[in-house]
PDB file of N, CA and C in Angstrom:
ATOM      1  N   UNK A   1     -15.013 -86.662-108.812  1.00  0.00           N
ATOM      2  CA  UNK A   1     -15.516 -85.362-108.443  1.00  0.00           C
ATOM      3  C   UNK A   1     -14.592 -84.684-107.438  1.00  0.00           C
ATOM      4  N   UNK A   2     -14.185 -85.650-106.692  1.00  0.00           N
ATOM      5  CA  UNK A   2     -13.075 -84.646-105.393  1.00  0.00           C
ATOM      6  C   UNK A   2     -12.224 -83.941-106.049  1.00  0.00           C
ATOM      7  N   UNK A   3     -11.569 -84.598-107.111  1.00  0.00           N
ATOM      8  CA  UNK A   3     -10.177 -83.808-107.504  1.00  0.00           C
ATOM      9  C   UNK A   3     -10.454 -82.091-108.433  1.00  0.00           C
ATOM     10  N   UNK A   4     -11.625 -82.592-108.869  1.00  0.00           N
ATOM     11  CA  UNK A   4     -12.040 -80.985-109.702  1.00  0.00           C
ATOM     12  C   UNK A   4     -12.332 -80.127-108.354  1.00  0.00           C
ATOM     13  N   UNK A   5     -13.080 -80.971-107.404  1.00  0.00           N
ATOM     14  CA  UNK A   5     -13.782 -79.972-106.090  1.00  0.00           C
ATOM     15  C   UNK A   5     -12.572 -79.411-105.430  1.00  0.00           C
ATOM     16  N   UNK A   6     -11.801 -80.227-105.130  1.00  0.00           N
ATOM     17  CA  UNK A   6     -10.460 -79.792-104.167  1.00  0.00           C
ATOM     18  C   UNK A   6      -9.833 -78.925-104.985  1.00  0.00           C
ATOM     19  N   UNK A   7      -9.441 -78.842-106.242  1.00  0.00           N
ATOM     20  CA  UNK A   7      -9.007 -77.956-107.086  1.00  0.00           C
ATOM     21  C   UNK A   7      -9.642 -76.490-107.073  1.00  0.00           C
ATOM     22  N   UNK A   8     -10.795 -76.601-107.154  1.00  0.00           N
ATOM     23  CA  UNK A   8     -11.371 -75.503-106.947  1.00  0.00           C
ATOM     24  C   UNK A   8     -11.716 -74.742-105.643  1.00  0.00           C
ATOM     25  N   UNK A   9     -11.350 -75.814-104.739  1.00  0.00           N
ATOM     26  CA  UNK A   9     -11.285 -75.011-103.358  1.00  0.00           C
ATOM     27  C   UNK A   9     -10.184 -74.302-102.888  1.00  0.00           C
ATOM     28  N   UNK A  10      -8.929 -74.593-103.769  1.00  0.00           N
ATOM     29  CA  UNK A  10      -7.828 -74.222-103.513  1.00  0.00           C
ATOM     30  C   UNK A  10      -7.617 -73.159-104.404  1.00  0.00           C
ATOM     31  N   UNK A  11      -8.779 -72.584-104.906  1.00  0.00           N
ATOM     32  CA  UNK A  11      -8.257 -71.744-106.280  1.00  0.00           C
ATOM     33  C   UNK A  11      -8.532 -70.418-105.107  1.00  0.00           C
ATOM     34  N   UNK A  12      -7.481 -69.640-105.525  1.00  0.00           N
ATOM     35  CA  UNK A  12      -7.480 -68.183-104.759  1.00  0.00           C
ATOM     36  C   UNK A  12      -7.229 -66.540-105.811  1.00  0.00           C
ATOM     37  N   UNK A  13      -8.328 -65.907-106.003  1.00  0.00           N
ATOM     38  CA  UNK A  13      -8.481 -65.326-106.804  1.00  0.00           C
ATOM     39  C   UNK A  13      -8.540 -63.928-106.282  1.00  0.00           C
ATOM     40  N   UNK A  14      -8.424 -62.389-106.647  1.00  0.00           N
ATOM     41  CA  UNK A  14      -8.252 -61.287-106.334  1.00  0.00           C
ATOM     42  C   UNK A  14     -10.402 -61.235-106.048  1.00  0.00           C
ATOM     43  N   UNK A  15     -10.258 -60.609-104.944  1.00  0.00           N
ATOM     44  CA  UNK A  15     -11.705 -60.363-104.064  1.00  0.00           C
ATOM     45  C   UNK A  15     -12.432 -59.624-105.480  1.00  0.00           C
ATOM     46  N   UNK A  16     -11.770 -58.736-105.565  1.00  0.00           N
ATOM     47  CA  UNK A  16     -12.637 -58.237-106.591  1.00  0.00           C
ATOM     48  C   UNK A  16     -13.193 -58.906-108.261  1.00  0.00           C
ATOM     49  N   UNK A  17     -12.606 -59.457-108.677  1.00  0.00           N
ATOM     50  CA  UNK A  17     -12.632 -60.712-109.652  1.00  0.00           C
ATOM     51  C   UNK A  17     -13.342 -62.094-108.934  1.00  0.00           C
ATOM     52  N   UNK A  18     -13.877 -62.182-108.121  1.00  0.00           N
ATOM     53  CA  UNK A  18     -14.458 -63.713-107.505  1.00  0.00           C
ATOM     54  C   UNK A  18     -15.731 -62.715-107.674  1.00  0.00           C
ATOM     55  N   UNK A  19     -16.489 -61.602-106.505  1.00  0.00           N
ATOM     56  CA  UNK A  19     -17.587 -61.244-106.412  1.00  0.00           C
ATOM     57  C   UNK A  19     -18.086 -60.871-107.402  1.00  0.00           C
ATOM     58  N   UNK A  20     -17.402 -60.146-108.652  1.00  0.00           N
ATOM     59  CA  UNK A  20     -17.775 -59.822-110.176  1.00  0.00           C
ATOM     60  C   UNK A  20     -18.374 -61.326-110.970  1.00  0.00           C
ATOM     61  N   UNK A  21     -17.359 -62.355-110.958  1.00  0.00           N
ATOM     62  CA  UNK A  21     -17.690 -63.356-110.952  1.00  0.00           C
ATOM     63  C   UNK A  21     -19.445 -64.393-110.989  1.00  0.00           C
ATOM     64  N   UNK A  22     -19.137 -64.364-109.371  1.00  0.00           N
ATOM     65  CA  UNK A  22     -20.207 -64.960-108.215  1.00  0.00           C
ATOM     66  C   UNK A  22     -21.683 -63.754-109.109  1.00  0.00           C
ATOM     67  N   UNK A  23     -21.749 -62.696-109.091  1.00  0.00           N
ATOM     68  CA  UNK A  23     -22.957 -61.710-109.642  1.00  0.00           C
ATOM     69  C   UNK A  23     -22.800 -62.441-110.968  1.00  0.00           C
ATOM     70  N   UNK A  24     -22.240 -62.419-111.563  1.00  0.00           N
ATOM     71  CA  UNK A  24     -22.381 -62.417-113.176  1.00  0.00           C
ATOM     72  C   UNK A  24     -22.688 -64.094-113.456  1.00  0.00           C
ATOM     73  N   UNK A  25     -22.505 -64.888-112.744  1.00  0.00           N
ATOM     74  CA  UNK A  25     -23.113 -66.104-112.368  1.00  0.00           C
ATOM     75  C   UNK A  25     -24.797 -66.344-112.440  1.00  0.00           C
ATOM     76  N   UNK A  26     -25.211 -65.267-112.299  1.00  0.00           N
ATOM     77  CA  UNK A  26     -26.959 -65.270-112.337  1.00  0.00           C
ATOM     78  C   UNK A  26     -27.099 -65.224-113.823  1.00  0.00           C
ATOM     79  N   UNK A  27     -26.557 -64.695-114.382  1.00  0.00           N
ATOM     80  CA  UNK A  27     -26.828 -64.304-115.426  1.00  0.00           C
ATOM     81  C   UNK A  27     -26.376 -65.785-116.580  1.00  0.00           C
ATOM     82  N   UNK A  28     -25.743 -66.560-115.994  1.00  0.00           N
ATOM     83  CA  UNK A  28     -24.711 -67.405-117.208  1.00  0.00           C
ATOM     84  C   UNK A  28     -25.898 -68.035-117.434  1.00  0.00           C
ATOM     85  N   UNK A  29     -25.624 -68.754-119.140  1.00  0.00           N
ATOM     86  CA  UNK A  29     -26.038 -69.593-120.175  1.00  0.00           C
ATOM     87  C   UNK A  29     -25.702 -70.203-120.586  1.00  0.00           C
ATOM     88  N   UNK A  30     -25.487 -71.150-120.069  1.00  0.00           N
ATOM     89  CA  UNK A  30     -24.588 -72.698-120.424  1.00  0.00           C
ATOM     90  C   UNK A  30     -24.654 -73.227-121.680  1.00  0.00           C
ATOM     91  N   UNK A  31     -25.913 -73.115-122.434  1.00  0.00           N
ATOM     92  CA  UNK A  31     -26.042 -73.498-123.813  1.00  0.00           C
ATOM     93  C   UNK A  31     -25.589 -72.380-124.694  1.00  0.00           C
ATOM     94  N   UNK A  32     -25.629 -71.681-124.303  1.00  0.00           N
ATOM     95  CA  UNK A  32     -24.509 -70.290-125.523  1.00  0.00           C
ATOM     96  C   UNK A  32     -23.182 -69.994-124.994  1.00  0.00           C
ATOM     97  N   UNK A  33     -23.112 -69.720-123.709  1.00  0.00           N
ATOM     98  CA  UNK A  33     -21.180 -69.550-123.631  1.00  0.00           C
ATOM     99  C   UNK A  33     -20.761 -70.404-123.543  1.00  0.00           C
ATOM    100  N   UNK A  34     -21.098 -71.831-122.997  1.00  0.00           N
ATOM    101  CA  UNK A  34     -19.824 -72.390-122.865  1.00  0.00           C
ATOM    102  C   UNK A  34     -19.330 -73.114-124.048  1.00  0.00           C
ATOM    103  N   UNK A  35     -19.993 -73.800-125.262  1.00  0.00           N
ATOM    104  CA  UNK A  35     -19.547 -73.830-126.421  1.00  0.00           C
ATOM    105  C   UNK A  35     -18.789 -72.901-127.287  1.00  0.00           C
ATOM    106  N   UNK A  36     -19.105 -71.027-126.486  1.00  0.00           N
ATOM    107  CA  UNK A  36     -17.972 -70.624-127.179  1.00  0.00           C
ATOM    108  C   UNK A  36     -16.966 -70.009-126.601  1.00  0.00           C
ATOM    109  N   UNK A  37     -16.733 -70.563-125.266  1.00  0.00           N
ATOM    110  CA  UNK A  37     -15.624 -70.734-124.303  1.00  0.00           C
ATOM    111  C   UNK A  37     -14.749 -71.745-124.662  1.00  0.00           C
ATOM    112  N   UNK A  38     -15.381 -72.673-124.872  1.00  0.00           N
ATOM    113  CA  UNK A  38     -14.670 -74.069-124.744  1.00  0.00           C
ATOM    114  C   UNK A  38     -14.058 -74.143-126.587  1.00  0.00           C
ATOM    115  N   UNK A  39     -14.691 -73.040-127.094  1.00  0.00           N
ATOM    116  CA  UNK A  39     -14.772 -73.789-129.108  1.00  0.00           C
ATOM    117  C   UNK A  39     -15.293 -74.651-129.232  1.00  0.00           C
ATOM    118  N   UNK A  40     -15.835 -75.140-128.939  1.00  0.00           N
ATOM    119  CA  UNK A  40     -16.325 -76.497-128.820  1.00  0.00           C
ATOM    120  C   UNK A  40     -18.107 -76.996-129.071  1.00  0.00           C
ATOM    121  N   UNK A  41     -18.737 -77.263-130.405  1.00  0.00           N
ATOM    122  CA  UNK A  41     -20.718 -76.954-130.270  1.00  0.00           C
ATOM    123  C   UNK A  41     -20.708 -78.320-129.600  1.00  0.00           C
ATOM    124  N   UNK A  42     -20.043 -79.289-129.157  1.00  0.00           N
ATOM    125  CA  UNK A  42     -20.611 -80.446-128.043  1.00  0.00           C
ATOM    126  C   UNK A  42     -20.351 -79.678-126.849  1.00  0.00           C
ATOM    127  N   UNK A  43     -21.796 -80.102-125.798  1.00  0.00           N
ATOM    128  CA  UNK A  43     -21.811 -79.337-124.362  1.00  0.00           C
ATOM    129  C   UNK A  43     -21.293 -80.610-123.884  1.00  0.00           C
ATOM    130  N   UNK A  44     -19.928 -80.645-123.307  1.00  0.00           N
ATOM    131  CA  UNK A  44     -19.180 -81.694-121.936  1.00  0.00           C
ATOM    132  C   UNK A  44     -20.510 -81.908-121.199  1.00  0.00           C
ATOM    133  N   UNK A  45     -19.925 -82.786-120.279  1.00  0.00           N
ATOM    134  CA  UNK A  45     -20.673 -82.722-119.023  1.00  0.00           C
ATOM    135  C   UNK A  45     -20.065 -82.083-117.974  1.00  0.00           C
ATOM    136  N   UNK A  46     -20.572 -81.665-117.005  1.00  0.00           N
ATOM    137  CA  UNK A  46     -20.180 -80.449-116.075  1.00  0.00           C
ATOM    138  C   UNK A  46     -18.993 -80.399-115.236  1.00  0.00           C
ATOM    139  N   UNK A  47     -18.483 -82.355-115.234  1.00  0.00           N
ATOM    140  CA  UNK A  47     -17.111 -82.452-114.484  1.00  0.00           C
ATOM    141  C   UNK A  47     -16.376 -82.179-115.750  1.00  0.00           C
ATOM    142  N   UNK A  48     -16.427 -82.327-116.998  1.00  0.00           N
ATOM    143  CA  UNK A  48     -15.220 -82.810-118.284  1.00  0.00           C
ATOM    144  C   UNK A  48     -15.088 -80.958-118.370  1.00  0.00           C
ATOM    145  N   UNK A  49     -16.443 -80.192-118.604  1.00  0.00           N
ATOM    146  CA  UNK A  49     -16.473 -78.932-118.304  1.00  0.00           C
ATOM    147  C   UNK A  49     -15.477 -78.075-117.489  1.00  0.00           C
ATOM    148  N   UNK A  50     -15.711 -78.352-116.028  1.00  0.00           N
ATOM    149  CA  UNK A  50     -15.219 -77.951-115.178  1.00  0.00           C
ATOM    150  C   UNK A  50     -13.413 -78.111-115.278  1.00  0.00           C
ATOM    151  N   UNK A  51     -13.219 -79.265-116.265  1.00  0.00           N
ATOM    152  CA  UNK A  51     -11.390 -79.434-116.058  1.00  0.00           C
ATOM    153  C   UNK A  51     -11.052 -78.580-117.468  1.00  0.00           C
ATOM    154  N   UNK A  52     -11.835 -78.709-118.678  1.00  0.00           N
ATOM    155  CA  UNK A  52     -11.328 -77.767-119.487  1.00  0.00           C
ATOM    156  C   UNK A  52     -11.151 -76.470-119.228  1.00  0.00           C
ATOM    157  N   UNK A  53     -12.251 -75.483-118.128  1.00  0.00           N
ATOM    158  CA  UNK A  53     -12.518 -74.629-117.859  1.00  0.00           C
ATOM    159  C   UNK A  53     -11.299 -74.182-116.778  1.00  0.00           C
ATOM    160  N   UNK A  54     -11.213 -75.075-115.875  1.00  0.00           N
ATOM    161  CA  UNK A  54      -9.764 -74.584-115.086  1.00  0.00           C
ATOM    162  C   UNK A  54      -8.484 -74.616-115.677  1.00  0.00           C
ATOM    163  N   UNK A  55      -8.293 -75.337-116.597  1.00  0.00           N
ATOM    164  CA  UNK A  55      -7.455 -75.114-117.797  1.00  0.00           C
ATOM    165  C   UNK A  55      -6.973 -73.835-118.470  1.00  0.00           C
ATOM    166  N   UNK A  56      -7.913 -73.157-119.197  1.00  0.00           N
ATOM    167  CA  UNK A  56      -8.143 -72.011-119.113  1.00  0.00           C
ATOM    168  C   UNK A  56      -8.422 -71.054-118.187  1.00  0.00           C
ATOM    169  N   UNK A  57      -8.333 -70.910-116.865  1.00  0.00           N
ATOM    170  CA  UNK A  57      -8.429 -70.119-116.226  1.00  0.00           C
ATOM    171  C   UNK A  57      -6.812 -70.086-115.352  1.00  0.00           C
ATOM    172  N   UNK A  58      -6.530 -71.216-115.622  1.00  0.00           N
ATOM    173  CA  UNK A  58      -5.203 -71.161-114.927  1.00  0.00           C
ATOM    174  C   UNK A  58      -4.097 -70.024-116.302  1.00  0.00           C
ATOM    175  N   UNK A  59      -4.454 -70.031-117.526  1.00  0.00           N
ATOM    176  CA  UNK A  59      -3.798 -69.978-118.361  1.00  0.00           C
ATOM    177  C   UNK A  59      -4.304 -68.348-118.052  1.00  0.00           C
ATOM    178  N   UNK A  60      -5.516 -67.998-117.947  1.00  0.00           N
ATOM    179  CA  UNK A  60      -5.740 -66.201-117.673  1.00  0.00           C
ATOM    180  C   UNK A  60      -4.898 -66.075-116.700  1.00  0.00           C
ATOM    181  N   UNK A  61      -4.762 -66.601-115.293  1.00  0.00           N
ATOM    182  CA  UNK A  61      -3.921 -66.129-114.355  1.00  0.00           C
ATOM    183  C   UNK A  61      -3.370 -66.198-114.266  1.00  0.00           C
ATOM    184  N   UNK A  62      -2.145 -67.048-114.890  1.00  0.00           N
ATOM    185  CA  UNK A  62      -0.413 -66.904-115.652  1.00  0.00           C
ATOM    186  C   UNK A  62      -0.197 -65.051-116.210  1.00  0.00           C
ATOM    187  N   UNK A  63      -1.301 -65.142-117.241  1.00  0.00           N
ATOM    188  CA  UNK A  63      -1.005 -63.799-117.403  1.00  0.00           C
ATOM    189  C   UNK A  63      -1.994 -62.814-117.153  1.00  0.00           C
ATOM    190  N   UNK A  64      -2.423 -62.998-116.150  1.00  0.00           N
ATOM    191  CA  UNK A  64      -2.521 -61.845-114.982  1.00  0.00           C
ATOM    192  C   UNK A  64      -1.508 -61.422-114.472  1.00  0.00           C
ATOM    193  N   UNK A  65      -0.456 -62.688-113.492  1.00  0.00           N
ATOM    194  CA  UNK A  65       0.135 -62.389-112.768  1.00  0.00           C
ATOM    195  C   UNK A  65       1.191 -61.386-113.166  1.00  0.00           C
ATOM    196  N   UNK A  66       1.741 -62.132-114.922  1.00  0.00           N
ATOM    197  CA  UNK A  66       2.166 -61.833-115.558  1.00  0.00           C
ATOM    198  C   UNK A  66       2.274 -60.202-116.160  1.00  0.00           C
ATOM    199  N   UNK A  67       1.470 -59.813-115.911  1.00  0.00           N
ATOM    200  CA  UNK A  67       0.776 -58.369-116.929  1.00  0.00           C
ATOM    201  C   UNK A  67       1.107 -58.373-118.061  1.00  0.00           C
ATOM    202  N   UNK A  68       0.820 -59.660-119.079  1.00  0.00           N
ATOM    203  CA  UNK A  68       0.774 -59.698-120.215  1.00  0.00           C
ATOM    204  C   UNK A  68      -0.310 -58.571-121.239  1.00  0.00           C
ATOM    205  N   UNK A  69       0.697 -58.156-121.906  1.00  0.00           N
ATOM    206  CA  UNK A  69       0.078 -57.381-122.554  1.00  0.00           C
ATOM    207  C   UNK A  69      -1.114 -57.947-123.763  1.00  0.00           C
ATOM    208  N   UNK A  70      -1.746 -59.098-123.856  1.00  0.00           N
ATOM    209  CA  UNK A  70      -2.807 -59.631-124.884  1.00  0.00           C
ATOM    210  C   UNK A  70      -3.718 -60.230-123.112  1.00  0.00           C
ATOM    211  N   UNK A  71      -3.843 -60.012-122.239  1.00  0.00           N
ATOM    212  CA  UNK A  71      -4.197 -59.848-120.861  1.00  0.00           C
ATOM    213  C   UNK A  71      -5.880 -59.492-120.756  1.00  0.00           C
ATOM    214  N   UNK A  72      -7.232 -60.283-120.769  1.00  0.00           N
ATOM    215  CA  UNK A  72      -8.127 -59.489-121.086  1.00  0.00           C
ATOM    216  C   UNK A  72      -9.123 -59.958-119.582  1.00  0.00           C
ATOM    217  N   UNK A  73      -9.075 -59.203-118.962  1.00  0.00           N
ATOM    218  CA  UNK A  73     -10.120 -59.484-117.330  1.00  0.00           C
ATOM    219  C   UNK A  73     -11.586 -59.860-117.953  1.00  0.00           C
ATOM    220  N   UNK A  74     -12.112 -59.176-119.077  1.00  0.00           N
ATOM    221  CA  UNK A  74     -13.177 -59.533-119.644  1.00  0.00           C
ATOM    222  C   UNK A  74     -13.555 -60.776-119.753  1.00  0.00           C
ATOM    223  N   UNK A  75     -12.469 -61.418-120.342  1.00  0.00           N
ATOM    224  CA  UNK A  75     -12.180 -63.259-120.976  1.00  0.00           C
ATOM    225  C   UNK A  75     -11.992 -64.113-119.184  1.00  0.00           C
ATOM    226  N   UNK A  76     -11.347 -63.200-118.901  1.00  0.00           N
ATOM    227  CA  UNK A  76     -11.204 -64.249-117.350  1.00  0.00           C
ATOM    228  C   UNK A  76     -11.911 -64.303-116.679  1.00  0.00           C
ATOM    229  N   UNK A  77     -13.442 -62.928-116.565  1.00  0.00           N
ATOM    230  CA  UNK A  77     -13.833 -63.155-115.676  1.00  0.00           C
ATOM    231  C   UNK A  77     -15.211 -64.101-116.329  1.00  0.00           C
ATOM    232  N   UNK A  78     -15.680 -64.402-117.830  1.00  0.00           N
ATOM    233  CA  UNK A  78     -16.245 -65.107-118.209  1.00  0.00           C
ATOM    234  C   UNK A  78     -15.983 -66.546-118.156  1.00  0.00           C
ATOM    235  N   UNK A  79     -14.721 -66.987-118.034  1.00  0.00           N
ATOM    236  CA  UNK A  79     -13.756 -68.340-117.326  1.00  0.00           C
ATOM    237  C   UNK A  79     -14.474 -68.225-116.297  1.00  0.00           C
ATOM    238  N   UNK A  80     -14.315 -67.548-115.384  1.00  0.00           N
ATOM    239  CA  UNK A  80     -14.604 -68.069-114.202  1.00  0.00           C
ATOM    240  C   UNK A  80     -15.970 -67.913-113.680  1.00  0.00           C
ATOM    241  N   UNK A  81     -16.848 -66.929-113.970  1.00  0.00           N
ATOM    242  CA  UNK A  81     -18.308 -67.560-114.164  1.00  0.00           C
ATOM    243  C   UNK A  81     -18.780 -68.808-114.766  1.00  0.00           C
ATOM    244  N   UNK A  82     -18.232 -69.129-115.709  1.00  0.00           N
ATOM    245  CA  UNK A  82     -18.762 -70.478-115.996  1.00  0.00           C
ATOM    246  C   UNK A  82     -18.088 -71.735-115.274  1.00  0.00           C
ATOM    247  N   UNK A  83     -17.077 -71.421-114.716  1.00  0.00           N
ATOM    248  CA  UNK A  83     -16.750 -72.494-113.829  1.00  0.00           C
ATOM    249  C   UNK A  83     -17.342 -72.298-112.472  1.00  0.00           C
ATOM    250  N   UNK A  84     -17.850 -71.222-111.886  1.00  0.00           N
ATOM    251  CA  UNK A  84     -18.570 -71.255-110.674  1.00  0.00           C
ATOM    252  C   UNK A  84     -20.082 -71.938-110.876  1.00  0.00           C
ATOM    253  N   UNK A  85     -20.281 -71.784-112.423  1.00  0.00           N
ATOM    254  CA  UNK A  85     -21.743 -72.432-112.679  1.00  0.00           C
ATOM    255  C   UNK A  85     -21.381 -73.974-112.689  1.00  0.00           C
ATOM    256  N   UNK A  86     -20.269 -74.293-113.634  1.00  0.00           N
ATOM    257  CA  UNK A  86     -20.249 -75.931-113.783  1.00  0.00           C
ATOM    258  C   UNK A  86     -19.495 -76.496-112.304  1.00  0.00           C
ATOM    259  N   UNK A  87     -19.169 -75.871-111.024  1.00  0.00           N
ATOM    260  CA  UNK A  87     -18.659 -76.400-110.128  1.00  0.00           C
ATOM    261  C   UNK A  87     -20.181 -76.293-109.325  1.00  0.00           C
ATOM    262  N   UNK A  88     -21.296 -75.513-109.550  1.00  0.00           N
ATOM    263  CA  UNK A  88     -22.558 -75.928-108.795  1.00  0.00           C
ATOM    264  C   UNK A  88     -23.194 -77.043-109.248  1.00  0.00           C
ATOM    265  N   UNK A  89     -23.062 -76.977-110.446  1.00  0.00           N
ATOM    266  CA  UNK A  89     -23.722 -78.020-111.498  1.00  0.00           C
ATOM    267  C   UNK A  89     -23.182 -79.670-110.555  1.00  0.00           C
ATOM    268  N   UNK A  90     -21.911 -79.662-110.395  1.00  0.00           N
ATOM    269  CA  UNK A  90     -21.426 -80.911-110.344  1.00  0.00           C
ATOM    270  C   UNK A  90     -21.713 -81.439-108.369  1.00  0.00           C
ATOM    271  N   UNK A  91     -22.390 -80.182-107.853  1.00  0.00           N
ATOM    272  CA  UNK A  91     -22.826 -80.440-106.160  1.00  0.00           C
ATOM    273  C   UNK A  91     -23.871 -81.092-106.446  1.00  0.00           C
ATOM    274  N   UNK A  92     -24.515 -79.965-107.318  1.00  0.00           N
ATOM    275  CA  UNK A  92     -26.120 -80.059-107.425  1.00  0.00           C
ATOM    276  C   UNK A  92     -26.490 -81.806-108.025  1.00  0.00           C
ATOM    277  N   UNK A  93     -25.509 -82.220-108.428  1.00  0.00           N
ATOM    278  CA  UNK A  93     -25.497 -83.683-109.054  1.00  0.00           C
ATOM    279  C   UNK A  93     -24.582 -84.794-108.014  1.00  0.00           C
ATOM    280  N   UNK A  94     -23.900 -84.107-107.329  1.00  0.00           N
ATOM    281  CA  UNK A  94     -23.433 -85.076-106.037  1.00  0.00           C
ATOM    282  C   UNK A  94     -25.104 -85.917-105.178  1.00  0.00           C
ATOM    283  N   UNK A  95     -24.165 -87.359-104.480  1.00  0.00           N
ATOM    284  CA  UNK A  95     -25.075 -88.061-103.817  1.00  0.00           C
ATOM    285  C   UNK A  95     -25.234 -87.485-102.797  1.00  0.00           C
ATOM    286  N   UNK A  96     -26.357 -87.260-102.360  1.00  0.00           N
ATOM    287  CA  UNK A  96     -26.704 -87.022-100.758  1.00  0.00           C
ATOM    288  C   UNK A  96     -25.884 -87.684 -99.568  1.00  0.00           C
ATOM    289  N   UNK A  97     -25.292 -87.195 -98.880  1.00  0.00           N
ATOM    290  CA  UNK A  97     -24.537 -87.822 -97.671  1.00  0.00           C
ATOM    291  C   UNK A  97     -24.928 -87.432 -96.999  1.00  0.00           C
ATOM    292  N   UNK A  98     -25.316 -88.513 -95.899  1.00  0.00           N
ATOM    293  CA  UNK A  98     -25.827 -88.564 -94.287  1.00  0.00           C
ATOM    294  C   UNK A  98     -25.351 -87.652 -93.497  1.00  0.00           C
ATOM    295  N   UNK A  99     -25.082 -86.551 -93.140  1.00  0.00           N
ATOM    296  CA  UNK A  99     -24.280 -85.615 -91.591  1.00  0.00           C
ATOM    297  C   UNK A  99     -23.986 -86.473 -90.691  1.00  0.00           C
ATOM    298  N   UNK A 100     -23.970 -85.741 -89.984  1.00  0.00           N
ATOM    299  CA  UNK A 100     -23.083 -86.093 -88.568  1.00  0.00           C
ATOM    300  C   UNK A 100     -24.359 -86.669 -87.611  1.00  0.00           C
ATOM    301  N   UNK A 101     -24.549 -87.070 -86.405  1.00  0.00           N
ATOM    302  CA  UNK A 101     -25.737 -87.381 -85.535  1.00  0.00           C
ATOM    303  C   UNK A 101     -26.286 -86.540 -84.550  1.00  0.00           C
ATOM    304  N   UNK A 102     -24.817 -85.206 -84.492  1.00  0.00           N
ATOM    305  CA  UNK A 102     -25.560 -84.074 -83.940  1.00  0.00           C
ATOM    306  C   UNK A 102     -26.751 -83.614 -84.442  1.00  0.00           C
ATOM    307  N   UNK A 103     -26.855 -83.652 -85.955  1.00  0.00           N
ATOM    308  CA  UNK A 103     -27.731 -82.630 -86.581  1.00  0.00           C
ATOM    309  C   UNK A 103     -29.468 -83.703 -86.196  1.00  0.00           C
ATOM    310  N   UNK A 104     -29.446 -84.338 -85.867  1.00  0.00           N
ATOM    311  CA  UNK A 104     -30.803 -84.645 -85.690  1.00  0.00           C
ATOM    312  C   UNK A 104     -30.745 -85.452 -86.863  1.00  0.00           C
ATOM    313  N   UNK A 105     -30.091 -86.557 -87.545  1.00  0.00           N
ATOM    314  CA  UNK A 105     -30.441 -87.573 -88.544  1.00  0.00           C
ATOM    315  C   UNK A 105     -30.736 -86.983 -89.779  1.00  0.00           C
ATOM    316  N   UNK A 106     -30.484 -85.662 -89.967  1.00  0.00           N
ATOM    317  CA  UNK A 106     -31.247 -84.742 -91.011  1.00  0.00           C
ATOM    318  C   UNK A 106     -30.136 -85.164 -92.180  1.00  0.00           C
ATOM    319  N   UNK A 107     -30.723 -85.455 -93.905  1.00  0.00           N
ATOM    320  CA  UNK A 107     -30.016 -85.615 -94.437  1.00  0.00           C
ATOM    321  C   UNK A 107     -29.465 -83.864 -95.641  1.00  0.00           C
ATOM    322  N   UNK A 108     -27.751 -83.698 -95.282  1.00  0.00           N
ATOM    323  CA  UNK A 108     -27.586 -82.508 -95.897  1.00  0.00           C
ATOM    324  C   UNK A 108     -26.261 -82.785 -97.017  1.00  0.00           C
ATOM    325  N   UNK A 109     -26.148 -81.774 -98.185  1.00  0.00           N
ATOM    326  CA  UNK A 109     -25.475 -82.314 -99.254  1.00  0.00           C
ATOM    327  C   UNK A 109     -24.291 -81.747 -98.715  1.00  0.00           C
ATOM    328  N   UNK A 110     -23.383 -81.986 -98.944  1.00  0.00           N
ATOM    329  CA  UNK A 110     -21.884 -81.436 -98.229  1.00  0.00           C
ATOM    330  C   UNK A 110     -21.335 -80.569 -99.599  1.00  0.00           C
ATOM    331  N   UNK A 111     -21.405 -79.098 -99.271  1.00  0.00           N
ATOM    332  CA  UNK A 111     -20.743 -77.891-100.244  1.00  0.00           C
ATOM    333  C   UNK A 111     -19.639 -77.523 -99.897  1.00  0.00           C
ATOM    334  N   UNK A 112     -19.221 -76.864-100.522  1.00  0.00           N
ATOM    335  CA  UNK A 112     -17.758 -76.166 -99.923  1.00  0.00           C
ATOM    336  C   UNK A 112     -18.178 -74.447 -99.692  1.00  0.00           C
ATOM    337  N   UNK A 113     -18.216 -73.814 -98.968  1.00  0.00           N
ATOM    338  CA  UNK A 113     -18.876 -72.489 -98.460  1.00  0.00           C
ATOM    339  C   UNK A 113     -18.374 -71.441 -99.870  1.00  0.00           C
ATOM    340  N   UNK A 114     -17.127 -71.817-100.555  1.00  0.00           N
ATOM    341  CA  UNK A 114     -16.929 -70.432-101.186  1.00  0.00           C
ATOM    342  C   UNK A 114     -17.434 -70.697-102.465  1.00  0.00           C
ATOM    343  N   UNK A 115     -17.618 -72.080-103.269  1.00  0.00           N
ATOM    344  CA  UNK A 115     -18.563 -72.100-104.518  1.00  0.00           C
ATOM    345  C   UNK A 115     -20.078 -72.074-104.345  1.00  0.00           C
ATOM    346  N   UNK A 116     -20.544 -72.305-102.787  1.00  0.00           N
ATOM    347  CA  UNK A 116     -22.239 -72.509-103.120  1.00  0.00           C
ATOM    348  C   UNK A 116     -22.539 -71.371-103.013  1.00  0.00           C
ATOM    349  N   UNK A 117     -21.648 -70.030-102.475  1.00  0.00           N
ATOM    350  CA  UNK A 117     -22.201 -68.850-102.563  1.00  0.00           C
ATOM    351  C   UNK A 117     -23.062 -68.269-103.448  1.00  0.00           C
ATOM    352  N   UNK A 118     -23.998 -67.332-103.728  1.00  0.00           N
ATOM    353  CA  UNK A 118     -24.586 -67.029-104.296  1.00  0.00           C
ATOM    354  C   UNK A 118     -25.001 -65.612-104.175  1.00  0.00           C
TER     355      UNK A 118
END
């Protein structure tokens, strides 16, 4: 799980394309797009998900950077809604870890602030 998480913490995307994103995130349907994101009618599981999905999203932002002319923000920003869904998916399925002893013994799941957004 670290290496998809750290991957995705390091992903740095134009402000306006993350918050379009992050909104359009309420809306995703894991059992209808991502089979036809991926091509794929078997649903992964949310880590195998999550690496095909950055796969393809690295491949939109090649040609972003690029200004490739077959270039579609539409397609990228549906990439990356579904990877903000399958990178919650894979917290929401992380083990509970103990905090620190400041917090009063309280047990809290450890997120990374820019995917648990909501």
């Amino acid at each position: 799980m670290n290496d998809v998480m750290s991957l995705l913490e390091t992903l740095h995307r134009p402000r306006l394309l993350m918050q379009a994103a992050r909104h359009g995130a309420r809306l995703y349907r894991r059992e209808t797009q991502l089979p036809r994101l991926l091509c794929s009618p078997v649903l992964p599981g949310p880590r195998q998900a999550a690496i095909r999905l950055l796969c393809l999203e690295q491949d939109h932002e090649a040609a972003r950077r690029s200004r490739a002319a077959d270039y579609c923000a539409a397609r990228h920003l549906e990439v990356l809604i579904a990877l903000i869904c399958e990178a919650r998916a894979i917290l929401a399925a992380a083990p509970v870890l103990p905090c620190s002893a400041r917090s009063g013994g309280q047990v809290q799941k450890q997120r990374p602030a820019r995917i648990a957004e909501a």
